[in-house]
Every structure is written in C-alpha cells, then in structure tokens.
PDB file of N, CA and C in Angstrom:
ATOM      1  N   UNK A   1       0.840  -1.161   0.000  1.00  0.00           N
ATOM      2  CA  UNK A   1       0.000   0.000   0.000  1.00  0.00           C
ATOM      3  C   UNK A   1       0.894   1.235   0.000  1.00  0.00           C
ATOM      4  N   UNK A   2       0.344   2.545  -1.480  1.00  0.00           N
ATOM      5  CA  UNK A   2       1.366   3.251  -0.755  1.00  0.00           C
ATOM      6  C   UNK A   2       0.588   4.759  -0.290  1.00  0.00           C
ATOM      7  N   UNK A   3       1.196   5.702   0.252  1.00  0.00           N
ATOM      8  CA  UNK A   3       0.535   6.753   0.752  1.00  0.00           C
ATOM      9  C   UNK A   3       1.769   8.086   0.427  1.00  0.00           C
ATOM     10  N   UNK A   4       0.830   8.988   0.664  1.00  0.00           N
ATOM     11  CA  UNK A   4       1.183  10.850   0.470  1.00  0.00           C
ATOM     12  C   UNK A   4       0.975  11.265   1.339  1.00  0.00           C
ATOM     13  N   UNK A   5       1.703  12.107   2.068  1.00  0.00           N
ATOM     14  CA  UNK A   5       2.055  12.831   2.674  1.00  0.00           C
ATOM     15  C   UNK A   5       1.692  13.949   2.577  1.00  0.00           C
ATOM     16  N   UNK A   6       1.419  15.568   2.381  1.00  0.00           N
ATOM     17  CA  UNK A   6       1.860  16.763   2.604  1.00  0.00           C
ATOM     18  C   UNK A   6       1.764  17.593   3.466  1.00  0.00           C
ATOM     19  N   UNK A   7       3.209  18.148   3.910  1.00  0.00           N
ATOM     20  CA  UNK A   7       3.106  18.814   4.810  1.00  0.00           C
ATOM     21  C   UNK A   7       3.568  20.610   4.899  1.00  0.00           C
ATOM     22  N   UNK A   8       2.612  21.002   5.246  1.00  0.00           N
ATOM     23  CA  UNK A   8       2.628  22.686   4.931  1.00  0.00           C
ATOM     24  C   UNK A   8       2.974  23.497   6.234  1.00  0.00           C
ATOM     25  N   UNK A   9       3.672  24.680   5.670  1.00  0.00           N
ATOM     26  CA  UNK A   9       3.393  25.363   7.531  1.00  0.00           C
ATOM     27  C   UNK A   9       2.130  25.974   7.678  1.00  0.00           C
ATOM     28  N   UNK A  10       1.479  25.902   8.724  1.00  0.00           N
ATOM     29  CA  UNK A  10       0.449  26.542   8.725  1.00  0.00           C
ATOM     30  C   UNK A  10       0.447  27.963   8.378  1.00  0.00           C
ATOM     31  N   UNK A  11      -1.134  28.051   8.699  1.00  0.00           N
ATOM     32  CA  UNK A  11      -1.410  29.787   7.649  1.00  0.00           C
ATOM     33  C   UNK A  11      -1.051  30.773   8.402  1.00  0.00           C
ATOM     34  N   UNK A  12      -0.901  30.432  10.249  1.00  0.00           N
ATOM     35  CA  UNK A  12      -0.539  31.620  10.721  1.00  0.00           C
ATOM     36  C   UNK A  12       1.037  31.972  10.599  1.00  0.00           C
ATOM     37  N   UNK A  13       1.388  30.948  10.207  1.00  0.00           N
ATOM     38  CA  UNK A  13       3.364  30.888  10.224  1.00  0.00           C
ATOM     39  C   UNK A  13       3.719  31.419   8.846  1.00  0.00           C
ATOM     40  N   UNK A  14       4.364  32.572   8.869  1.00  0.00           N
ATOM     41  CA  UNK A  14       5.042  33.329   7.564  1.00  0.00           C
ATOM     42  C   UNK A  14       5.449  32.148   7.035  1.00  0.00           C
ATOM     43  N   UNK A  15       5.529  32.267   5.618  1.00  0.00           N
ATOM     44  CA  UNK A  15       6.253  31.201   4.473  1.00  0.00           C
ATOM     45  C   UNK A  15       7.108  32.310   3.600  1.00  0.00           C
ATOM     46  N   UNK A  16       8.504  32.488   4.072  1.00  0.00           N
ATOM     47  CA  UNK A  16       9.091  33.275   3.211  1.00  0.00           C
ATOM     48  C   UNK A  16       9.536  32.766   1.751  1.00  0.00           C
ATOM     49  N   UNK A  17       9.415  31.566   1.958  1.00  0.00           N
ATOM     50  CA  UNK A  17      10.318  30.958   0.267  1.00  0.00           C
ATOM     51  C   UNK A  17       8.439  30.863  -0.571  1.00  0.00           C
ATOM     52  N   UNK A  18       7.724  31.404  -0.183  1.00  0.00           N
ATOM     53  CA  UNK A  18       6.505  31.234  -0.669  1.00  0.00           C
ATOM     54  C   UNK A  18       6.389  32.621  -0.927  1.00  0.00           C
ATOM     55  N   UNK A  19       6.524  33.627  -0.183  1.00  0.00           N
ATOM     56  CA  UNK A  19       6.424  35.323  -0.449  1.00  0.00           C
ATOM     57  C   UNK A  19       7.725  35.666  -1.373  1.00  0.00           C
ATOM     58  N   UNK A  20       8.690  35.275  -1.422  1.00  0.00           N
ATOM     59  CA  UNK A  20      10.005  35.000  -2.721  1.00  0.00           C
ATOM     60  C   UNK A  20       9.248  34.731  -3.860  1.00  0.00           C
ATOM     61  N   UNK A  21       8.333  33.317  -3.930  1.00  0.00           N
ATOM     62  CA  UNK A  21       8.336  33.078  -5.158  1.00  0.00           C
ATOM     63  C   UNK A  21       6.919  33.854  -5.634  1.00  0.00           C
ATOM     64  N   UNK A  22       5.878  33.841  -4.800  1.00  0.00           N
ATOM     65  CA  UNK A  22       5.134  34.987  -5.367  1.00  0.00           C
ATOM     66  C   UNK A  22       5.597  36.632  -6.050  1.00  0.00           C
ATOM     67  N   UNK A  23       6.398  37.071  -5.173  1.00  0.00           N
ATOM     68  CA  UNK A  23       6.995  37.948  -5.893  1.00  0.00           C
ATOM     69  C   UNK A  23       7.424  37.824  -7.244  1.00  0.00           C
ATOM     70  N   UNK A  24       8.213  36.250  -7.730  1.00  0.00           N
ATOM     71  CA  UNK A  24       8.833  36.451  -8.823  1.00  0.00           C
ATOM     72  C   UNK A  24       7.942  36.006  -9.609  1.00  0.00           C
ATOM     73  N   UNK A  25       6.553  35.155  -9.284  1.00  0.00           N
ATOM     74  CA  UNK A  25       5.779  35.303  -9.862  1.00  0.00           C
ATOM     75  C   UNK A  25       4.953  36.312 -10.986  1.00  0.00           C
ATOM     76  N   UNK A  26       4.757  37.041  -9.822  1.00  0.00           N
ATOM     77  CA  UNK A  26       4.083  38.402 -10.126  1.00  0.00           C
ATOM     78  C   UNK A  26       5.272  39.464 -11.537  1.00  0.00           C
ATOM     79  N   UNK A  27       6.581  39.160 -11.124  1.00  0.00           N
ATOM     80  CA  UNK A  27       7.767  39.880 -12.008  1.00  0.00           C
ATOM     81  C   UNK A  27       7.390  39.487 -13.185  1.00  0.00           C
ATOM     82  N   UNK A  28       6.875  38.351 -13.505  1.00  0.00           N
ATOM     83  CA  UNK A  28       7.126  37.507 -14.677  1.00  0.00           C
ATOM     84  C   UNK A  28       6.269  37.885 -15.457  1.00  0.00           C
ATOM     85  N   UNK A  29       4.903  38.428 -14.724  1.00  0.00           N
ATOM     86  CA  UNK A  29       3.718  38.901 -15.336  1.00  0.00           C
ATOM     87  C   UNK A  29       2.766  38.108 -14.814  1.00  0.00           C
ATOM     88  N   UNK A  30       2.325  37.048 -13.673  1.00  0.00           N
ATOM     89  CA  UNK A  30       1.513  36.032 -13.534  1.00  0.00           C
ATOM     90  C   UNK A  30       1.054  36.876 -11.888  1.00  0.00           C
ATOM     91  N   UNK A  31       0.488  38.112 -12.533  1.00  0.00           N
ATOM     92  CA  UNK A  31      -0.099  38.886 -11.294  1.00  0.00           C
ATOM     93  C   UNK A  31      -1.644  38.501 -10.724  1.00  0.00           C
ATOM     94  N   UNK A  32      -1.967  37.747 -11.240  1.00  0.00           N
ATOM     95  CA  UNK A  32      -3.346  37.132 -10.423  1.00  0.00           C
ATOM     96  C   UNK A  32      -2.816  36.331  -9.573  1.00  0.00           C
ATOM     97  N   UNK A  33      -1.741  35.690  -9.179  1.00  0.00           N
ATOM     98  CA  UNK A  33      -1.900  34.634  -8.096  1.00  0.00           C
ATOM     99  C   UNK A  33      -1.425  35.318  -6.758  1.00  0.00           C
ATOM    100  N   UNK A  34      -2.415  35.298  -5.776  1.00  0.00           N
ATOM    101  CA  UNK A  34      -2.722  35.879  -4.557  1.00  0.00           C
ATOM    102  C   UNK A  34      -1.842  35.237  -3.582  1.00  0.00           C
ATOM    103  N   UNK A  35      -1.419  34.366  -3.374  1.00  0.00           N
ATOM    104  CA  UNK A  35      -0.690  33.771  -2.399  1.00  0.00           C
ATOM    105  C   UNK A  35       0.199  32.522  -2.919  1.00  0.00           C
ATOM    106  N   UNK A  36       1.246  32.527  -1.948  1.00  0.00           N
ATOM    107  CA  UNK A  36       2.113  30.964  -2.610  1.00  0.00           C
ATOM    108  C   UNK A  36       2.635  30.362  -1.235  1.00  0.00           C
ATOM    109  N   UNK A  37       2.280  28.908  -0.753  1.00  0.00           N
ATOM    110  CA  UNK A  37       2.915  28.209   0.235  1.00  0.00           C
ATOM    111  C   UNK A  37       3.270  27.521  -0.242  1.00  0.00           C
ATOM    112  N   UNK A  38       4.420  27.194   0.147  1.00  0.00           N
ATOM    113  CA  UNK A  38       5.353  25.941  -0.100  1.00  0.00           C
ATOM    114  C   UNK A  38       5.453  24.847   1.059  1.00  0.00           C
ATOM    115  N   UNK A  39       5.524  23.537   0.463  1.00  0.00           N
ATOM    116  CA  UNK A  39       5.255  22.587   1.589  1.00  0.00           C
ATOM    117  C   UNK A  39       6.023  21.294   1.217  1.00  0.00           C
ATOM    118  N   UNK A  40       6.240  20.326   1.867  1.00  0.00           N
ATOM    119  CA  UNK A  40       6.747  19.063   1.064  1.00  0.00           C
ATOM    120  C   UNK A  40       5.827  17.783   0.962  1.00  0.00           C
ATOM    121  N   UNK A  41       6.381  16.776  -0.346  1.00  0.00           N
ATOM    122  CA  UNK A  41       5.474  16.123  -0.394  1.00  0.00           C
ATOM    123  C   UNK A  41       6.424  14.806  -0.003  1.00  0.00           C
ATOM    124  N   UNK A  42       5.770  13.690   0.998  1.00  0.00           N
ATOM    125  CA  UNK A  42       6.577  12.317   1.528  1.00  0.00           C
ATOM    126  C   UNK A  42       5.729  11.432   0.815  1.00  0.00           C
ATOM    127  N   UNK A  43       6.373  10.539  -0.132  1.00  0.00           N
ATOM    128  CA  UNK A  43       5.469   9.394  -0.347  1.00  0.00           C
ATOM    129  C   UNK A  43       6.142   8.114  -0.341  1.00  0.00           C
ATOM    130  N   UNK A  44       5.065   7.540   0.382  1.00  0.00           N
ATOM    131  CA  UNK A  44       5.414   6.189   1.228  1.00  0.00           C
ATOM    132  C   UNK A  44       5.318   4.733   1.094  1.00  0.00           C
ATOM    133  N   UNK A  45       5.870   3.841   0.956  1.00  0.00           N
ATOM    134  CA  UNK A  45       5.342   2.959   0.533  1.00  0.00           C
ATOM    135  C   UNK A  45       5.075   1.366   1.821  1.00  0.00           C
ATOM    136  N   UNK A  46       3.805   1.852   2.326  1.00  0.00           N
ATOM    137  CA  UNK A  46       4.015   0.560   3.725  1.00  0.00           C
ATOM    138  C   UNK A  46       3.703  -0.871   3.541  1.00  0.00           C
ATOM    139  N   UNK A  47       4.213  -1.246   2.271  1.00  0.00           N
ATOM    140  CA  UNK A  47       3.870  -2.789   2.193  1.00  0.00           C
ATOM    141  C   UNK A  47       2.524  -2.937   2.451  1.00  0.00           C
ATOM    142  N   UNK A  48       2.302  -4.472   2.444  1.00  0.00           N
ATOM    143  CA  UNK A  48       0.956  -5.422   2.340  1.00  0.00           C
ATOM    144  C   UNK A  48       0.009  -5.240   4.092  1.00  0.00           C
ATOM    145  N   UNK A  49      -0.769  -3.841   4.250  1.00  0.00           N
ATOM    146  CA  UNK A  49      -1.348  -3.394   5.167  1.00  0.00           C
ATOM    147  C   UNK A  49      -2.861  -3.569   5.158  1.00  0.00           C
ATOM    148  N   UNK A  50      -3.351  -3.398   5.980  1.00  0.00           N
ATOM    149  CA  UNK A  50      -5.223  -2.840   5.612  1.00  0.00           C
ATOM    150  C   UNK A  50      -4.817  -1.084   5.764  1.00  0.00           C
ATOM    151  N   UNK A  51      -5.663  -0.833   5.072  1.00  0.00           N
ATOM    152  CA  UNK A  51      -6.198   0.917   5.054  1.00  0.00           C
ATOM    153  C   UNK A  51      -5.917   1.267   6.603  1.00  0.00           C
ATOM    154  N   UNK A  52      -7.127   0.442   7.384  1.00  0.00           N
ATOM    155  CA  UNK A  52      -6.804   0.585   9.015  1.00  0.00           C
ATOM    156  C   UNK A  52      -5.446   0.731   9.513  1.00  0.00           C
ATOM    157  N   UNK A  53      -4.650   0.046   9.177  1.00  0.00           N
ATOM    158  CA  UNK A  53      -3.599   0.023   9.904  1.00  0.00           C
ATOM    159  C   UNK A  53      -2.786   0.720   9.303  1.00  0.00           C
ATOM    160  N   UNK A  54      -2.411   1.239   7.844  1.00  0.00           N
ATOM    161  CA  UNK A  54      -2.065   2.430   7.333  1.00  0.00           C
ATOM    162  C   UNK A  54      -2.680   3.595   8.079  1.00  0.00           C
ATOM    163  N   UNK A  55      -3.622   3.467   8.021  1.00  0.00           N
ATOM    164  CA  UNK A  55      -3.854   5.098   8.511  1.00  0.00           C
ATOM    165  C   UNK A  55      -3.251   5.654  10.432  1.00  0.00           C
ATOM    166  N   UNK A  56      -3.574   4.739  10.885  1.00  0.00           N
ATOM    167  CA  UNK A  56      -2.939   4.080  12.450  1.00  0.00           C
ATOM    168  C   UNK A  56      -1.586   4.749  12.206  1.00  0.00           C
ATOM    169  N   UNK A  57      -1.003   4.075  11.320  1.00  0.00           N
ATOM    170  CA  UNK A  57       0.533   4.398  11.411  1.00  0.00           C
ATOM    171  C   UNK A  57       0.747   5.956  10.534  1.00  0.00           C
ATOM    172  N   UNK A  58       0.321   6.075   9.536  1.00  0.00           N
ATOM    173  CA  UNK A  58       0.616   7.067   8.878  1.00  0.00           C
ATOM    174  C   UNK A  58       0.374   8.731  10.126  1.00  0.00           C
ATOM    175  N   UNK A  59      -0.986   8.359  10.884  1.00  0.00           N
ATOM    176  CA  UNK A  59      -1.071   9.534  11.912  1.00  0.00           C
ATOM    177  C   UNK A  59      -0.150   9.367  13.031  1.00  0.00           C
ATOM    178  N   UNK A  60       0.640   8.368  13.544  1.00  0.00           N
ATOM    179  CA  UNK A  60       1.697   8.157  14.124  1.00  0.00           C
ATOM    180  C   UNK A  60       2.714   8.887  13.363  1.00  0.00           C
ATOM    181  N   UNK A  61       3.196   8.652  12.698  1.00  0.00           N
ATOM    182  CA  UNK A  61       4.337   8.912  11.898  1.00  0.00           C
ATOM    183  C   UNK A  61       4.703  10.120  11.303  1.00  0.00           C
ATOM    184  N   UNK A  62       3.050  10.918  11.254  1.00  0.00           N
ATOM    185  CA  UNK A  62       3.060  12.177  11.022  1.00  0.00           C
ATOM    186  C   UNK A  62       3.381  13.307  12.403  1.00  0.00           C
ATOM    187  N   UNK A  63       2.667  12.715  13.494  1.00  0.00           N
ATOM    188  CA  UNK A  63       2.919  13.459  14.513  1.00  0.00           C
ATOM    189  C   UNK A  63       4.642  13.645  15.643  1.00  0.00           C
ATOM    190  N   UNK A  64       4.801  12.462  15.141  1.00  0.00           N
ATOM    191  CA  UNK A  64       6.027  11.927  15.654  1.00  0.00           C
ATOM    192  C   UNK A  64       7.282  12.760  15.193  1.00  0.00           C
ATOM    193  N   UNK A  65       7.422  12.192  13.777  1.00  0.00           N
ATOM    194  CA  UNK A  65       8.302  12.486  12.617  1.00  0.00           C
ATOM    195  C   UNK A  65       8.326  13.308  11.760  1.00  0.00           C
ATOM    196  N   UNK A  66       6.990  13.048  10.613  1.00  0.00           N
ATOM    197  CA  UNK A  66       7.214  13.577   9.599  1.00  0.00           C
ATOM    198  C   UNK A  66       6.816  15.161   9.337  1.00  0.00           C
ATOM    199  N   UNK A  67       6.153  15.714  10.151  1.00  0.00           N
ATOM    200  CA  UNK A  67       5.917  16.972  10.628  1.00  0.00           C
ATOM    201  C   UNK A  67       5.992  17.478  11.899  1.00  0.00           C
ATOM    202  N   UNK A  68       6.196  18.898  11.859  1.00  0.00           N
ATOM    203  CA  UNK A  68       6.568  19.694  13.048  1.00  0.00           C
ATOM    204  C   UNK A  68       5.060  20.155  13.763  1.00  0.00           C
ATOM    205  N   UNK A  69       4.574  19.431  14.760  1.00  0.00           N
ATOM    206  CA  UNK A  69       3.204  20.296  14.580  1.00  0.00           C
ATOM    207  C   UNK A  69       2.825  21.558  14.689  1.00  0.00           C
ATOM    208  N   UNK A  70       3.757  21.923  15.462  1.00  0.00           N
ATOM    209  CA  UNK A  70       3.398  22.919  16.247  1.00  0.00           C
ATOM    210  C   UNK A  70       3.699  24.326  15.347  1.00  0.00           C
ATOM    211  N   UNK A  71       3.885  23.970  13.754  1.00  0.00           N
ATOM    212  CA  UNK A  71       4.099  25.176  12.693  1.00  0.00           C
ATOM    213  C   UNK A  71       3.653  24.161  11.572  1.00  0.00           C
ATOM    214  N   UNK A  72       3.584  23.225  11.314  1.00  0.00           N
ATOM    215  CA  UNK A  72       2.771  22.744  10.510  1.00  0.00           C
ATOM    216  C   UNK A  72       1.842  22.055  10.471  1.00  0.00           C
ATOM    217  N   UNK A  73       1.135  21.677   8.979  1.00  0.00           N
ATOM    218  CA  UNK A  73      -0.023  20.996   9.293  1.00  0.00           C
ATOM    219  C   UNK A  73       0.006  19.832   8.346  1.00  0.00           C
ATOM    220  N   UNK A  74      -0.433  18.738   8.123  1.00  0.00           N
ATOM    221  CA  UNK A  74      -0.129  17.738   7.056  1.00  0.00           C
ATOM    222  C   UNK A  74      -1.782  17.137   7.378  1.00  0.00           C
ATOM    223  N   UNK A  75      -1.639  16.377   5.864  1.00  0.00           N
ATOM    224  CA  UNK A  75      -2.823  15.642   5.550  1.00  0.00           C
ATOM    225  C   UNK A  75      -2.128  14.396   4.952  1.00  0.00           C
ATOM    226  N   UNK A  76      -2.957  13.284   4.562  1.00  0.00           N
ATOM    227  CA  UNK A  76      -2.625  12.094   3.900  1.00  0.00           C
ATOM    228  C   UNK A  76      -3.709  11.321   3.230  1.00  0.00           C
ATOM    229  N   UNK A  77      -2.914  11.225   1.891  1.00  0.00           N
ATOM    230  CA  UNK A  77      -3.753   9.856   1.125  1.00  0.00           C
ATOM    231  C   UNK A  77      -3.272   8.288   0.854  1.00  0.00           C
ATOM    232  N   UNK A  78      -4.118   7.357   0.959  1.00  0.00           N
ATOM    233  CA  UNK A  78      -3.816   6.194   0.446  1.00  0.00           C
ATOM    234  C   UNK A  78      -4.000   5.839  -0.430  1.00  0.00           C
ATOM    235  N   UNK A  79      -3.235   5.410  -1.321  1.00  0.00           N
ATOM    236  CA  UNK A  79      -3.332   5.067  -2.678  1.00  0.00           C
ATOM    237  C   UNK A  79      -3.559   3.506  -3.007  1.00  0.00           C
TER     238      UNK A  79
END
C-alpha cells in the first residue's frame, strides 16, 4: 500500500520561500496569483497493510516524525 504525505506550515506561520516566489511570480507577469505556500510532499510505501492500519501508522508517523506540529499541518492519502 502506498501513501502521500503533505506537509505545509500553517497559515498563521510566515512562508518566506513562498512570499520569494510569489513575488517572482508576479515579475514575470503572472499577477493574479494571490498567495504561494510551499510545503513538502513524503510518499510512502508501507507494504501489504489494511487501510486501518495504514492510517494508524501514517497519523503516528506524522505526529512523531514527519511533521513539526506545532508550525505545521499535514494531511494524507492512500493510494
């Protein structure tokens, strides 16, 4: 089974490499886009699981490890 990850900083936490690239956005001429966060994407692959027990572990693994909570926020899919 495999799964996705992404993890963003939250909305109250400045994203400077996100206010960078909006800016150069906007330079380029692509002045409609209102905001830019940047985040990373983990994708996982947990072997021969049930959904149940993927998801068990994947919210383990997120809180633990793979994100910071306390400035970010992550979600997950199973594929």
């Amino acid at each position: 089974m495999k799964a996705k990850v992404y993890v963003t900083l939250k909305k109250s936490i400045a994203d400077p490499q996100g206010t960078a690239i909006k800016g150069a956005l906007h330079k380029s001429g692509y002045n409609n886009v209102e905001d830019v966060r940047i985040g990373k994407l983990i994708e996982l692959d947990l072997g021969e699981i049930t959904k149940e027990a993927a998801e068990e572990q994947l919210k383990v693994m997120c809180e633990k490890l793979l994100a910071n909570t306390v400035i970010e926020s992550y979600q997950y899919e199973i594929i």
